[in-house]
Protein backbone atom coordinates (compact mmCIF):
# COMPACT_ATOMS: atom_id res chain seq x y z
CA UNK A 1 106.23 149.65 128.20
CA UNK A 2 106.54 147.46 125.09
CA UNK A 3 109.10 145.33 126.40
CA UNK A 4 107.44 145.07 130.18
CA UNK A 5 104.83 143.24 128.02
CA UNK A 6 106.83 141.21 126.32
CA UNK A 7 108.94 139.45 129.29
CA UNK A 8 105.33 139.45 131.46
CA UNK A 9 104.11 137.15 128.36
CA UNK A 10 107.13 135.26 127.98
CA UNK A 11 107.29 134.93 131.96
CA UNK A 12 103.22 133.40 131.30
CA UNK A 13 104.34 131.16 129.16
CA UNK A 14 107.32 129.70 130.94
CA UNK A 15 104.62 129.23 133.68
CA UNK A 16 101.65 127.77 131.82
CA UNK A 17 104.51 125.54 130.05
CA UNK A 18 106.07 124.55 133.21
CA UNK A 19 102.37 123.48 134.64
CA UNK A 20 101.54 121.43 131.64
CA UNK A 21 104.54 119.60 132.27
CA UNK A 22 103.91 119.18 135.58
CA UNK A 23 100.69 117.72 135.50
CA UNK A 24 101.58 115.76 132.56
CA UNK A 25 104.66 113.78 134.99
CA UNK A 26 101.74 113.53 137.33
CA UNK A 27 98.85 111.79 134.88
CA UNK A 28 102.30 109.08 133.83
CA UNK A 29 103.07 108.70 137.71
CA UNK A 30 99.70 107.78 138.44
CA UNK A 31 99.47 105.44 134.96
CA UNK A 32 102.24 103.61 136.03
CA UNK A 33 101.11 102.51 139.44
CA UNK A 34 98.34 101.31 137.79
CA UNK A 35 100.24 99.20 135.19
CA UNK A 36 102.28 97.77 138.27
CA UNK A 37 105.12 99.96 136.72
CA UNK A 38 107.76 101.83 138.24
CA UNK A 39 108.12 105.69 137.56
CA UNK A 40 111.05 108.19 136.38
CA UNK A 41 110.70 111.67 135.08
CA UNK A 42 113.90 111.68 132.96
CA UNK A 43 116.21 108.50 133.56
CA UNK A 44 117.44 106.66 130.74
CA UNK A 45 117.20 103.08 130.27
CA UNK A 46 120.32 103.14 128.44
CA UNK A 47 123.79 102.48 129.82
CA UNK A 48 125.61 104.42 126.45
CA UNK A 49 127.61 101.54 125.31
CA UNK A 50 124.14 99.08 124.35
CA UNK A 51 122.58 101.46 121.77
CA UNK A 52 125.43 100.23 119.09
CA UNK A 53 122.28 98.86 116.15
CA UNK A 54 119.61 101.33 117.71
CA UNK A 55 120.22 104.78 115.42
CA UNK A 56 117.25 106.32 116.42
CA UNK A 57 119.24 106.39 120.04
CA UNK A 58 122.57 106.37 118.49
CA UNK A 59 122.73 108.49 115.90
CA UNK A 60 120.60 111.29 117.15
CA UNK A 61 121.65 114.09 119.17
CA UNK A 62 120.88 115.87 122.73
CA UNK A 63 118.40 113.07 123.90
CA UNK A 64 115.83 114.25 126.52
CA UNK A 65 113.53 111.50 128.17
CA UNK A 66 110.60 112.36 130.12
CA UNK A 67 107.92 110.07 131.92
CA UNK A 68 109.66 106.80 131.98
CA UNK A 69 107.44 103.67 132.68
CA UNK A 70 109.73 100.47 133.38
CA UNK A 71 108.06 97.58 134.26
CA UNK A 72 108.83 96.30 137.69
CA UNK A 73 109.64 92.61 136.50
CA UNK A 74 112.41 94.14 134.09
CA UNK A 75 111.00 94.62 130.27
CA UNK A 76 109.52 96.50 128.67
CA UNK A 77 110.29 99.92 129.56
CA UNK A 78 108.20 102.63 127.95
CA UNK A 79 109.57 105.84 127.50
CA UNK A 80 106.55 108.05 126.65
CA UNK A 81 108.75 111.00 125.18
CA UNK A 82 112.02 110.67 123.60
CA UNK A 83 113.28 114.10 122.42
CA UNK A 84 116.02 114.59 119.98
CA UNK A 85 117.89 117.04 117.74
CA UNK A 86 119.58 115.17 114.32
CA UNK A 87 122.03 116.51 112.29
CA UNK A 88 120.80 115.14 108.53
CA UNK A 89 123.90 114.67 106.21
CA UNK A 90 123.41 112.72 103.36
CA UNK A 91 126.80 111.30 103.56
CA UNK A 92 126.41 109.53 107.10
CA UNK A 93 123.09 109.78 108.80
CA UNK A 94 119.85 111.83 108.39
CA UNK A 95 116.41 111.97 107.22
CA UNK A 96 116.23 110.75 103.58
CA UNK A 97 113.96 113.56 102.84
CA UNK A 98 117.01 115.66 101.72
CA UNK A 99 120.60 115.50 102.26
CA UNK A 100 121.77 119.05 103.68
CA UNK A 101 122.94 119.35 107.20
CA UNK A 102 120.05 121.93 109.04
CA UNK A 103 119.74 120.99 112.85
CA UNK A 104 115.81 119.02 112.92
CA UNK A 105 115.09 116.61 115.45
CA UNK A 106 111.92 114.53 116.52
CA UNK A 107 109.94 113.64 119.80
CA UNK A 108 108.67 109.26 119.73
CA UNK A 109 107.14 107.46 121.77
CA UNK A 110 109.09 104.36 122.77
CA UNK A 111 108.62 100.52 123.95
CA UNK A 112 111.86 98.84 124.93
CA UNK A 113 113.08 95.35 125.38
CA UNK A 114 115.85 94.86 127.54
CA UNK A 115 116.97 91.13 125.49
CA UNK A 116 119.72 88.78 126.86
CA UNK A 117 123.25 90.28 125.64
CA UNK A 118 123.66 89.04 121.56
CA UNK A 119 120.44 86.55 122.05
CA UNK A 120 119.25 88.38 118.96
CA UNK A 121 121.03 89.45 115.37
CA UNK A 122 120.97 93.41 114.83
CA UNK A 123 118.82 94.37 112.54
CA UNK A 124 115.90 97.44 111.56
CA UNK A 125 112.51 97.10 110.63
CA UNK A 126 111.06 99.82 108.52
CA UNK A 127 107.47 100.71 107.49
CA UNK A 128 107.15 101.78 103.92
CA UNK A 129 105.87 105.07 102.77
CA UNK A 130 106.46 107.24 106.05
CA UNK A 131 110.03 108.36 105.56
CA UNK A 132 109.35 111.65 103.11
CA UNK A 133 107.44 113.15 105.81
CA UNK A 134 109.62 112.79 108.72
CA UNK A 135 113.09 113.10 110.19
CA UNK A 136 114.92 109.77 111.29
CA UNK A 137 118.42 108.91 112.20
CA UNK A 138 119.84 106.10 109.31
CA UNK A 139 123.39 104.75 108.88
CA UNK A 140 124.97 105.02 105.97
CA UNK A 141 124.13 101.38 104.86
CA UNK A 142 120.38 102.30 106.03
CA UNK A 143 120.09 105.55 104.29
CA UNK A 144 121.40 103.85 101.02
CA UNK A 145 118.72 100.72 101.00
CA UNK A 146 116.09 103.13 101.88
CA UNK A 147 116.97 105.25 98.77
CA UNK A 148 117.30 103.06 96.28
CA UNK A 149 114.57 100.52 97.42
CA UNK A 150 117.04 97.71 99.01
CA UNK A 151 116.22 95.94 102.08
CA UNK A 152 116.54 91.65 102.75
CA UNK A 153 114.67 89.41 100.25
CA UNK A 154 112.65 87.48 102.58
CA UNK A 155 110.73 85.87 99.79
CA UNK A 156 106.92 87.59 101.27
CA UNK A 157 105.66 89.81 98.20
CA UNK A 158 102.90 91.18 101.13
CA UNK A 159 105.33 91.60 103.74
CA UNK A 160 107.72 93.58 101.28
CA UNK A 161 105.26 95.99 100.53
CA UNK A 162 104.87 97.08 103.91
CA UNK A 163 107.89 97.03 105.37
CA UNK A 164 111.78 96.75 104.62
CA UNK A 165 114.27 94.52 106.83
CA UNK A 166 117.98 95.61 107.43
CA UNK A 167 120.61 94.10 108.83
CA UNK A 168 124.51 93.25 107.90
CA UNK A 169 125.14 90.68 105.30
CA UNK A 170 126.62 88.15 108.42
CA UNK A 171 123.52 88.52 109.91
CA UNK A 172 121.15 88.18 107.39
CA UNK A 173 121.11 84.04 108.00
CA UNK A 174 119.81 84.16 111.42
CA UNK A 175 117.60 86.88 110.48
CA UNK A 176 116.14 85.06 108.00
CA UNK A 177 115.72 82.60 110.62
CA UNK A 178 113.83 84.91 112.71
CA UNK A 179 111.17 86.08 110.46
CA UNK A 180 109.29 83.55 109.62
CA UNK A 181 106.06 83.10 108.19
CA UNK A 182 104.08 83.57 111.28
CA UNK A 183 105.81 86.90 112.25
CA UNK A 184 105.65 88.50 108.82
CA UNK A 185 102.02 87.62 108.65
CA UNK A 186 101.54 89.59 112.43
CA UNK A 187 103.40 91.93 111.09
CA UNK A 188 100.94 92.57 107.87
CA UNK A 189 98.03 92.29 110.22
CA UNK A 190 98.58 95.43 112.08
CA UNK A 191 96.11 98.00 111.21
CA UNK A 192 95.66 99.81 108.01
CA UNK A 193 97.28 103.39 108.64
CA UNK A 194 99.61 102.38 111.46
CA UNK A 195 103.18 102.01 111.01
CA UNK A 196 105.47 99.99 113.07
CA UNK A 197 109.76 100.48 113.39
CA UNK A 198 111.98 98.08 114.89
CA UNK A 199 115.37 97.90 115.82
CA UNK A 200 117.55 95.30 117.62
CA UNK A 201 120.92 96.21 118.84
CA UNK A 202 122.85 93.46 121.28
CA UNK A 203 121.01 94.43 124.32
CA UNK A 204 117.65 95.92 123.22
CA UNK A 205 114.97 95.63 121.42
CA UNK A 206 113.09 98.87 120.55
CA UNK A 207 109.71 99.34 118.42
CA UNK A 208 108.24 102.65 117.94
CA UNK A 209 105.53 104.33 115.65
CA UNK A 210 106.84 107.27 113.77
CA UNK A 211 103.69 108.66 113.11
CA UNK A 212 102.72 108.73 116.16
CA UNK A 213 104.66 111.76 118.32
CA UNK A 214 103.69 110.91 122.13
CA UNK A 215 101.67 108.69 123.93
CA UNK A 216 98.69 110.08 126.48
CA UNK A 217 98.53 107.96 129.69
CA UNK A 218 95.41 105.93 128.49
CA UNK A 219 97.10 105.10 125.25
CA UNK A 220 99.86 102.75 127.17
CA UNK A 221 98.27 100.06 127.53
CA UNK A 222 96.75 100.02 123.72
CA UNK A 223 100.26 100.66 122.43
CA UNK A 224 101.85 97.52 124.87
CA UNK A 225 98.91 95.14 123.76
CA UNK A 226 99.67 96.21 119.80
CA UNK A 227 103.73 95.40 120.40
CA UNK A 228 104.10 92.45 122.83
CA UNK A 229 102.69 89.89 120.81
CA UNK A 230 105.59 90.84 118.10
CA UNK A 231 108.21 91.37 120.64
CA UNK A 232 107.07 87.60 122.08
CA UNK A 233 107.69 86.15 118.20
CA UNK A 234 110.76 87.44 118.06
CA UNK A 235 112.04 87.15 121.38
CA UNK A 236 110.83 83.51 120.83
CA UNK A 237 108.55 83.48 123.89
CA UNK A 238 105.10 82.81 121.59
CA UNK A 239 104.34 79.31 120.38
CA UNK A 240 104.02 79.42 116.63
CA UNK A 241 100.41 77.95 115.95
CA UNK A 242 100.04 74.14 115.14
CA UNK A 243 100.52 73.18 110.91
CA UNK A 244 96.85 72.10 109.73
């Protein structure tokens, strides 16, 4: 009798889960005719070989995405639930909470820039202060910096404080090219509490909030109208304001 009970609840579940789900695709189907975007319930965006300088892509393992939003025009695509396993090893990649090797993973919410192939250096924007508390995919180079406080000197004491920029030493000119004044100070203006990742491989440019798990339909269009003014200053599509 016992276990009739058990596999009717577990049966119950499966059900109510499977529903959720379902009207969940739904509520993103219908958000994305709205936006004038095109819908997919699990495609990937990715081709496999343009994620070299993304890790959170990369470096992470058994990627599921779910309720896809790409806009019709080409960019961005917004990829309301990215769902990953990571293997943490201190001695490659991993969460620089710890250093063992248990199986943890994540679910993000993701905006993505398809860029012009190499139109950008590669490089990873971190926010400070959010890394204890969750699991992220870092290279080796990434996972050291983070550890022991390194990161590119872009000569912005406020900037620093919030957020650390990596990238390989033959990159670091042009990066230092591309942050300048006016996108450091954008990127200190976002709002107290929020926390805002970057990374730029050759073909993409990705942002996502790690503290932030998954978007709800109504919170696209907030989440687009916090990261396309920084994706336009570094894509180099905003005007920099006039010099008083």
């Amino acid at each position: 009798m016992t276990t009739i009970i058990l596999i009717a609840l577990g049966a119950a579940m499966i059900f109510y889960a499977f529903k959720v789900m379902k009207q969940r695709a739904a509520a993103f189907a219908s958000a994305a005719a709205g936006l004038g975007y095109s819908y997919s319930a699990h495609d990937s965006p990715f081709t496999g070989t343009d994620i070299d300088g993304l890790p959170l892509v990369a470096l992470s393992q058994r990627h599921v995405f779910r309720n896809v939003l790409t806009a019709k025009g080409g960019s961005p695509v917004v990829i309301t639930e990215f769902q990953y396993d990571l293997i943490r090893n201190k001695h490659n990649a991993g969460a620089i909470s710890d250093g063992d090797s248990k199986n943890r993973g994540g679910n993000h919410s993701l905006i993505a820039y398809r860029i012009a192939h190499g139109s950008l250096p590669k490089f990873q924007v971190y926010s400070r202060g959010v890394f204890g508390n969750m699991n992220m995919p870092l290279d080796k180079e990434t996972y050291q910096a983070v550890v022991h406080g390194g990161g590119l000197d872009l000569g912005n004491e406020a900037f620093a404080k919030r957020y650390m920029v990596i990238c390989d030493e033959s990159a670091a000119p042009q990066v230092r090219m591309l942050f300048t004044p006016f996108l450091m100070r954008a990127l200190v203006d976002q709002p107290p509490h929020t926390w805002m990742h970057i990374q730029c491989s050759a073909d993409w440019l990705l942002f996502y909030d790690p503290m932030i798990i998954v978007l709800k339909p109504e919170a696209i269009a907030p989440a687009l109208a916090r990261v396309e003014p920084i994706a336009a200053m570094i894509t180099g599509k905003a005007a920099e304001p006039a010099m008083a």
